[in-house]
Each structure stands twice: as C-alpha cells, then as structure tokens.
Protein backbone atom coordinates (compact mmCIF):
# COMPACT_ATOMS: atom_id res chain seq x y z
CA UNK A 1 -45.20 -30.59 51.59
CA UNK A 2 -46.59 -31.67 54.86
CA UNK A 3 -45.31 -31.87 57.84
CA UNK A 4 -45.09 -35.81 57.97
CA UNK A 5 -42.93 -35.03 55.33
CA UNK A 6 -41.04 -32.70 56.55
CA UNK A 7 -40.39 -34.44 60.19
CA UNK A 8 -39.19 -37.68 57.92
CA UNK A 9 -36.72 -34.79 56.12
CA UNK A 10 -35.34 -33.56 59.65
CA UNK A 11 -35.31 -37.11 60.80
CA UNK A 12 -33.38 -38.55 58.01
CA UNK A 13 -30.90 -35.64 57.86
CA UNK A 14 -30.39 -35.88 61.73
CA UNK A 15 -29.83 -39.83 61.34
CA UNK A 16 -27.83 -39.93 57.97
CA UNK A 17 -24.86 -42.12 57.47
CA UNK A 18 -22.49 -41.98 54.86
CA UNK A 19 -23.24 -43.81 51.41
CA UNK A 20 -22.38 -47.41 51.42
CA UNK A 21 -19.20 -47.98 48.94
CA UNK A 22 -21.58 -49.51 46.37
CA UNK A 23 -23.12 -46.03 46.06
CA UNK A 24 -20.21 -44.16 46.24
CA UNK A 25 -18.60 -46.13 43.24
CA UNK A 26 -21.97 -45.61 41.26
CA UNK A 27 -21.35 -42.06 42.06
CA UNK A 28 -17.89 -42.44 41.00
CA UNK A 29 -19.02 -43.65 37.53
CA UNK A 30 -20.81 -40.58 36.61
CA UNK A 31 -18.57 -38.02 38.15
CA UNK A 32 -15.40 -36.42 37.07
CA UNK A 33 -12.53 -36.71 39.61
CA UNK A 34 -12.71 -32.64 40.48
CA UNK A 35 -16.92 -33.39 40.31
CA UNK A 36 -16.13 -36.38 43.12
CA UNK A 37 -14.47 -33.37 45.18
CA UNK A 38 -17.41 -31.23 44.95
CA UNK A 39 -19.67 -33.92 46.05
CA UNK A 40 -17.05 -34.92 49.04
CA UNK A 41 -17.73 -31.63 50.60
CA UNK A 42 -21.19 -32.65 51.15
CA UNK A 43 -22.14 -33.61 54.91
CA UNK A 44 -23.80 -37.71 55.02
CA UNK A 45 -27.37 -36.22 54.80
CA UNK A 46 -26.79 -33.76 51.78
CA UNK A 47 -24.89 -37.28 49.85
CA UNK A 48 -27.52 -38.87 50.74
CA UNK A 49 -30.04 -36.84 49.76
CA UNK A 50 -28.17 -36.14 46.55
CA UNK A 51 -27.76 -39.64 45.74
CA UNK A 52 -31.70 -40.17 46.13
CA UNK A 53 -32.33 -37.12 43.88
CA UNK A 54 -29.93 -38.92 41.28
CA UNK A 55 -31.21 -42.53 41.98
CA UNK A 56 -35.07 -41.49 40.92
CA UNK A 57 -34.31 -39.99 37.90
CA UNK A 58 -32.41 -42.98 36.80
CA UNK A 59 -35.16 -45.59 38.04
CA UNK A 60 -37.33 -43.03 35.63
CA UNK A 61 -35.39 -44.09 32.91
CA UNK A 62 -33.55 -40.78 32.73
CA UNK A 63 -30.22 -41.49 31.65
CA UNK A 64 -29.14 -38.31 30.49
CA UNK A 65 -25.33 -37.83 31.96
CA UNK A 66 -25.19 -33.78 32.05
CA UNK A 67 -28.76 -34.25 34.02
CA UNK A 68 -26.74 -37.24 36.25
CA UNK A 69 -24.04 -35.14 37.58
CA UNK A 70 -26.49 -31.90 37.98
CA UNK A 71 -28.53 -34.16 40.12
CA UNK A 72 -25.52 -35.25 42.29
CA UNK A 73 -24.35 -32.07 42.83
CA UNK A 74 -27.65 -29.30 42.73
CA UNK A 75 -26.98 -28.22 46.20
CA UNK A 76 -23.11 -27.84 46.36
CA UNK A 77 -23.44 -24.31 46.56
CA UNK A 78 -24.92 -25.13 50.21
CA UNK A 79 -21.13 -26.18 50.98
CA UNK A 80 -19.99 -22.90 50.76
CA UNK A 81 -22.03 -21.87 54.10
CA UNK A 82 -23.10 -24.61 55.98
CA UNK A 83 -26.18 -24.71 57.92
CA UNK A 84 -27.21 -26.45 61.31
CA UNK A 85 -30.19 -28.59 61.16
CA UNK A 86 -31.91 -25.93 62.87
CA UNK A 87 -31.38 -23.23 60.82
CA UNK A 88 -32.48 -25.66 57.72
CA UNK A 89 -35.43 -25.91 59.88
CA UNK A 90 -36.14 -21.77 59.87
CA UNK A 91 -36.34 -21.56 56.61
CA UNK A 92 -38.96 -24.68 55.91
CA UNK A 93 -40.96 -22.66 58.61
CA UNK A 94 -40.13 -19.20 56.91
CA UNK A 95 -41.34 -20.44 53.48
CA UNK A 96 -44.60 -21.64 54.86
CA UNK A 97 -45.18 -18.83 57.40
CA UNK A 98 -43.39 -16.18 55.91
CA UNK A 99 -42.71 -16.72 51.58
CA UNK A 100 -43.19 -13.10 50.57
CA UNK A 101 -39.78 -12.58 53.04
CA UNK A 102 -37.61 -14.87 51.61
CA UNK A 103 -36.46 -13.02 48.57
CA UNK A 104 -35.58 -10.01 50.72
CA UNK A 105 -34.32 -11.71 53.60
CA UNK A 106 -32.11 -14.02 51.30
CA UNK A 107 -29.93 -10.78 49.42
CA UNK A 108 -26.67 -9.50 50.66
CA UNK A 109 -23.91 -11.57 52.90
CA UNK A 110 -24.65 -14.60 54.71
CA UNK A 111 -24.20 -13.09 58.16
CA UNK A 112 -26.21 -12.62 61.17
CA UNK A 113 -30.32 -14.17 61.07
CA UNK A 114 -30.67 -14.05 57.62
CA UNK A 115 -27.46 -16.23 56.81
CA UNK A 116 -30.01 -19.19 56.28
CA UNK A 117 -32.50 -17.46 53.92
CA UNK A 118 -29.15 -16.08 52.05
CA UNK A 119 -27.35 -19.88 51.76
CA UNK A 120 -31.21 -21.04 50.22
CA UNK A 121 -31.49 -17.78 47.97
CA UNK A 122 -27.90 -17.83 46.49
CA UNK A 123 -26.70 -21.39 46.91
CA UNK A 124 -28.05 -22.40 43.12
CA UNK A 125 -25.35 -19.34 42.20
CA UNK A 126 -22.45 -20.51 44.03
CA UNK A 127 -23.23 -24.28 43.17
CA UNK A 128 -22.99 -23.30 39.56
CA UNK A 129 -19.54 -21.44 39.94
CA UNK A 130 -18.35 -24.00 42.02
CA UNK A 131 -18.78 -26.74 39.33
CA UNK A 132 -17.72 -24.23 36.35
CA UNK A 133 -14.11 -24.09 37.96
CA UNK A 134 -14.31 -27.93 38.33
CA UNK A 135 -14.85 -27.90 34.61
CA UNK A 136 -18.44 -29.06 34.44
CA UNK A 137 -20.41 -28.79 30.84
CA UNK A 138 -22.35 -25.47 30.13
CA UNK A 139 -25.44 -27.58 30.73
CA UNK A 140 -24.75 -28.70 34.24
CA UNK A 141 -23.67 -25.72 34.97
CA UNK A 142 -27.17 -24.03 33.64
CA UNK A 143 -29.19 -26.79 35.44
CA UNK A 144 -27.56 -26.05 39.07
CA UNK A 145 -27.85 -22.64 38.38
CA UNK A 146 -31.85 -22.74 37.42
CA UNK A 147 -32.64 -25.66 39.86
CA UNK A 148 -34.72 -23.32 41.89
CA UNK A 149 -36.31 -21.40 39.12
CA UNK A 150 -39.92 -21.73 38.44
CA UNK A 151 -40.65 -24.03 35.10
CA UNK A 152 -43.34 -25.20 33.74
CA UNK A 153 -44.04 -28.92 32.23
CA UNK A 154 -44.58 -27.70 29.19
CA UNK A 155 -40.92 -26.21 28.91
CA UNK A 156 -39.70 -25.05 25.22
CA UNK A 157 -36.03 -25.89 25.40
CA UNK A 158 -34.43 -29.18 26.09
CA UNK A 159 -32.46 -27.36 28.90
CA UNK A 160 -35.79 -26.26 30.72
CA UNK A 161 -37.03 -29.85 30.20
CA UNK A 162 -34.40 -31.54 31.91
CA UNK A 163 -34.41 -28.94 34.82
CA UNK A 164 -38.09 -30.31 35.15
CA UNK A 165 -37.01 -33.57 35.55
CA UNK A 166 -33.71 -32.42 38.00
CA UNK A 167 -36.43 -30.46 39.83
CA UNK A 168 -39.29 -33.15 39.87
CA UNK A 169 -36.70 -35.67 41.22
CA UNK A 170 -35.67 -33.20 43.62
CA UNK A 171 -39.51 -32.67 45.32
CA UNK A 172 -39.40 -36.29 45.83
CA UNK A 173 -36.79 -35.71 48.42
C-alpha cells in the first residue's frame, strides 16, 4: 500500500462520522441482535470501515450471509484494546520498516510499547471469541479468526475461499 493510501486511511479514520441510519438498518438486516452489540462497540471509523469492507463484497455479488456478518465484524477483537490513531499509525510504519518484528513484538499482554503490535497480532483471536459467546456460526467464527492468515487464490476449501474474498474486500480498505 502506498502512502497516498495510507494518508487517505489516517485521514478518513481521523474525520469519520457515524453511519447514516440507512446503513445502520442495512447492518441491522444481516446482524443478530447480540452481533449488532459487537459491532456497537466499534468507534465511527472502525463502522465505517467495516461497513465498506461489507459493502464491496456485496457490490461483488457476494451474498453469502456467514461471509456478511464476518465482514461486519473482522476487527471486533480490536475493541477489546483500543488504539489511538497514533499508535494505529506505529504499526503501518512497523510493518513496512520493521515486518520481521511484528510477530515477536505482538506476543504476550498488551501493555507498555508493544500494546499496538499485540492488539494487531491477537485481535483476529479475541474477535473470534468475542462473536462465539454472541452465538455466531462456526464459519464466522473461523473467518474472523483466519482473516489475517496468509491464503492463496487457489484455496481448497470453501472456508479458505470465502476468507479470500473477506480478505480481498478487506485490502480495498
């Protein structure tokens, strides 16, 4: 990504207003009620950017509703630990200055400087937990969980092809 891109990303999450009630009722339509309280926790940007994730998969014809609700909700885990814009900003600078480091830096508690790298390392985890105890299927579940994992377009199972498509949608934004 380049930086164009990435100073549009930090402008749009510094400028972000909540979704307009047409969106949040679409949103409504494909979440569960305990789903809609995950995705409440979300700050204006991360709805937003959520919403966008969700918005080009469906103008891609992707109508899948397991893929739907993993797309609103891929980054709940991030709730858990909220980060400042400018610690959002460390690790798009770690990852292209420094990607060998953020494995390491992102294990253990999310304390001290490497709270950041932590959130991005585990957030697919807690994201995944967090929608299991809101009763979420196994497969959105599995596709929050995986949405950072490396896969390939030629995936073998239907569950690695839709986290293509979650994770495709998600590079747009």
């Amino acid at each position: 990504m380049g930086a164009r891109y990435r100073l549009g990303q930090f402008w749009r999450l510094l400028t972000a207003r909540g979704l307009s009630a047409a969106a949040q009722t679409a949103v409504t339509a494909v979440l569960t009620p305990a789903q809609q309280q995950l995705f409440a926790r979300f700050t204006a940007g991360d709805q937003w950017h959520s919403y966008q994730v969700w918005q080009t998969l469906r103008a891609a014809g992707h109508t899948q509703l397991d893929l739907q609700a993993a797309a609103l909700l891929h980054d709940v885990g991030k709730t858990r630990v909220p980060l400042t814009i400018w610690e959002r900003s460390l690790i798009v600078l770690a990852q292209k200055l420094l990607p060998g480091k953020m494995a390491e830096w992102g294990q253990g508690e999310a304390r001290g400087w490497r709270r950041p790298f932590v959130v991005k390392a585990q957030h697919p985890t807690w994201g995944a937990d967090m929608a299991a105890q809101a009763g979420s299927s196994l497969l959105v579940v599995a596709l929050i969980r995986r949405h950072q994992d490396v896969v390939t377009e030629t995936a073998v199972t239907e569950t690695d092809r839709l986290l293509h498509l979650l994770q495709w949608a998600d590079d747009q934004h």
